[in-house]
Protein backbone atom coordinates (compact mmCIF):
# COMPACT_ATOMS: atom_id res chain seq x y z
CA UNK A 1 76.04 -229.44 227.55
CA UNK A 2 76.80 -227.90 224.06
CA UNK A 3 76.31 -223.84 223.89
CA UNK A 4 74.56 -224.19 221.19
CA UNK A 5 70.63 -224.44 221.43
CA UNK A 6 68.51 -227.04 219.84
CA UNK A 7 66.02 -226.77 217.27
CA UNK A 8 62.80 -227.42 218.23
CA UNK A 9 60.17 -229.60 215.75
CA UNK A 10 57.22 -226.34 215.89
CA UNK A 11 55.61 -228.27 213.02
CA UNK A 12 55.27 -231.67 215.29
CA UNK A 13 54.81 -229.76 217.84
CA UNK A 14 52.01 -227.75 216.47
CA UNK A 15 50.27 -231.28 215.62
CA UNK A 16 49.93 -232.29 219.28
CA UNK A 17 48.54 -229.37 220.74
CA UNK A 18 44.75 -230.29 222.02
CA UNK A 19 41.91 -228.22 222.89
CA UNK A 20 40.73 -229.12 226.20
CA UNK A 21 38.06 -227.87 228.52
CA UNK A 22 38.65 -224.57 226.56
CA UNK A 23 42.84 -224.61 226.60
CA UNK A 24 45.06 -225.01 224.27
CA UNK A 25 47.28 -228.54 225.90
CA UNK A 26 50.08 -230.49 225.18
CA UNK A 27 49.67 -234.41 226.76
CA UNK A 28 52.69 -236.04 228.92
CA UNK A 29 53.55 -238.04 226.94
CA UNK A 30 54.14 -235.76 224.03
CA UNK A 31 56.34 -233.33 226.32
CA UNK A 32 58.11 -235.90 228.00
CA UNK A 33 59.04 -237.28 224.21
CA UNK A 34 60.14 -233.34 223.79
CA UNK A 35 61.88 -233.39 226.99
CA UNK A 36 63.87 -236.30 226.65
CA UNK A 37 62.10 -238.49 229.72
CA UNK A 38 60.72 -240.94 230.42
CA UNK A 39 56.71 -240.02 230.65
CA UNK A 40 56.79 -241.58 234.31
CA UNK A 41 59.92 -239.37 235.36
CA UNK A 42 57.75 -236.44 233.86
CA UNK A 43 54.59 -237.39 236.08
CA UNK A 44 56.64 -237.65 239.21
CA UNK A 45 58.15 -234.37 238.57
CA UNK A 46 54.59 -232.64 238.57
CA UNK A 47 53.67 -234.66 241.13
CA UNK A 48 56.41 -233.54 243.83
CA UNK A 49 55.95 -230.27 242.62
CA UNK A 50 52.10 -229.54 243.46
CA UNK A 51 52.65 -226.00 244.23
CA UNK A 52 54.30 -224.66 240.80
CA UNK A 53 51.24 -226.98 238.90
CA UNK A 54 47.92 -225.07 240.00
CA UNK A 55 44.87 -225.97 238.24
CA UNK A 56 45.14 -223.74 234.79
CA UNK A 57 48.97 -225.14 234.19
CA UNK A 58 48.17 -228.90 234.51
CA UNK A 59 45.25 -231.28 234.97
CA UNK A 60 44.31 -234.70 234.71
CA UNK A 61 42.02 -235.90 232.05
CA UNK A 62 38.71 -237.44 233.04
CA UNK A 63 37.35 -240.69 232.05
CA UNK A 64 35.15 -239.10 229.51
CA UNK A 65 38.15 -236.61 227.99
CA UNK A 66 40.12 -240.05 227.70
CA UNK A 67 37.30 -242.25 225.81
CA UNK A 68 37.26 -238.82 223.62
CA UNK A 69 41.18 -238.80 223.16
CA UNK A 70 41.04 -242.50 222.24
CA UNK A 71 37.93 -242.04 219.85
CA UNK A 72 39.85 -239.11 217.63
CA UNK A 73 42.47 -242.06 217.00
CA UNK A 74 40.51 -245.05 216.26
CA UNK A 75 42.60 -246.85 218.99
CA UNK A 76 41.57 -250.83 219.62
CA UNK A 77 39.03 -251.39 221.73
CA UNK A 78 41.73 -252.31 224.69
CA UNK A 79 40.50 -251.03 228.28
CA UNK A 80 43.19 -248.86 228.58
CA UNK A 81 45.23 -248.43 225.51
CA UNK A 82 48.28 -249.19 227.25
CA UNK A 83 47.30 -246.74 229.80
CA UNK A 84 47.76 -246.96 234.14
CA UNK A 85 47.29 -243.50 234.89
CA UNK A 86 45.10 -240.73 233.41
CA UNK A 87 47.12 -238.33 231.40
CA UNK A 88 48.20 -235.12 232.30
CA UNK A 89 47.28 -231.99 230.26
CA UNK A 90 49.91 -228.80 230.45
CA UNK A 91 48.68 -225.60 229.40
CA UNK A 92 51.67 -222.98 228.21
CA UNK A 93 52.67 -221.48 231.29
CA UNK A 94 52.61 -225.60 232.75
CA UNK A 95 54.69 -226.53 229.76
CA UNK A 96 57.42 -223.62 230.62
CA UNK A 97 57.34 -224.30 234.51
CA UNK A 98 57.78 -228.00 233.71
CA UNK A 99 61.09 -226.99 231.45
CA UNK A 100 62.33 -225.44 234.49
CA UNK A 101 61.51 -228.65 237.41
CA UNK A 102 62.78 -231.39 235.03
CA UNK A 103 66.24 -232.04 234.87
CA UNK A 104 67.81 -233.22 232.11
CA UNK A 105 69.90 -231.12 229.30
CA UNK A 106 67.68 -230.90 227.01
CA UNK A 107 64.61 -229.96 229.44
CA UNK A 108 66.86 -226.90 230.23
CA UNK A 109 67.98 -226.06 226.55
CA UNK A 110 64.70 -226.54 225.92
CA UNK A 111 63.38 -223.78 229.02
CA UNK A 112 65.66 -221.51 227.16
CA UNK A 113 64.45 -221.90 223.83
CA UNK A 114 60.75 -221.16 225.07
CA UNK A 115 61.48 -218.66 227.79
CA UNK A 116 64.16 -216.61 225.80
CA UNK A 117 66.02 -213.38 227.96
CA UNK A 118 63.49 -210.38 227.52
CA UNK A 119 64.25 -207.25 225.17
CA UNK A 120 66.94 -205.04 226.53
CA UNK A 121 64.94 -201.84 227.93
CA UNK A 122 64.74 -198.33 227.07
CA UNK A 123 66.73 -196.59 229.79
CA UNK A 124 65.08 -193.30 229.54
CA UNK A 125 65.83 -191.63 232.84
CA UNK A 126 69.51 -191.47 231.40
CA UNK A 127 68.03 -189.82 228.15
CA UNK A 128 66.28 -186.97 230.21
CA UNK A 129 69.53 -186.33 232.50
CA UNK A 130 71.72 -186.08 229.71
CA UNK A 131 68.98 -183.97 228.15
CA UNK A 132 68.43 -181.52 230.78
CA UNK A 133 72.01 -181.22 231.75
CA UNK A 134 72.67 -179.71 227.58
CA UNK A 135 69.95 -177.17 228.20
CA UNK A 136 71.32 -175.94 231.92
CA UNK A 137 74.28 -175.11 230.37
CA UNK A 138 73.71 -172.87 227.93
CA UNK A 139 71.67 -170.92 230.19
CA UNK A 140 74.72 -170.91 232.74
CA UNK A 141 76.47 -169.03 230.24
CA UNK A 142 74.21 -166.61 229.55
CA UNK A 143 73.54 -166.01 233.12
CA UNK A 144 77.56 -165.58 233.61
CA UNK A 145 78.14 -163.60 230.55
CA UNK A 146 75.64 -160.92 231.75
């Protein structure tokens, strides 16, 4: 795997987000494109993986959410648009926990493009040692020149 991280499409991206049941989504099959898997290989990840996928991560689309889906893209009138399974719906915090259970190279450059290292912190306990060690000392002079 290259060091160098990969550029991810925020404009396609952007055009695949859904509202659903009040949540921004993206659809497996539109992450596992992303991802580099195969949409099945995706499913079966959050499958085995029940306990990192709670209810406001990932859920499946009812029948009515997925005559609704199909409607928005004037899709033939095929029972189910190439469809076996209902679809799965991530939220943001399912899309970043399903960059870390998938594992392929670019699921993992792409878990470090989303969850980047956080802001190096103040360290302000140093700041108030070195602080209050400069004003004890000039007092400790004082107190020995006297």
């Amino acid at each position: 795997m290259s060091k160098e991280l990969i550029r991810l499409p925020t404009e396609r991206i952007e055009t695949k987000i859904l509202m659903l049941r009040g949540q921004k989504v993206l659809l497996d099959r539109d992450l596992a494109a992303l991802y580099g898997v195969s949409t099945s290989s995706l499913k079966r990840a959050a499958r085995r993986n029940p306990e990192r996928f709670p209810e406001d991560f990932m859920f499946l689309l009812d029948a009515q959410e997925v005559a609704d889906w199909r409607c928005q893209f004037g899709t033939s009138n095929s029972d189910r648009m190439g469809l076996r399974y209902a679809p799965m719906a991530f939220t943001e915090h399912g899309v970043a926990m399903l960059s870390s259970v998938l594992k392929s190279p670019r699921a993992i450059q792409v878990n470090v493009v989303i969850n980047p290292p956080p802001p190096p912190r103040k360290q302000i306990g140093f700041n108030v040692r070195e602080q209050r060690a400069t004003y004890r000392s000039p007092c400790k002079e004082m107190s020995t020149a006297r």
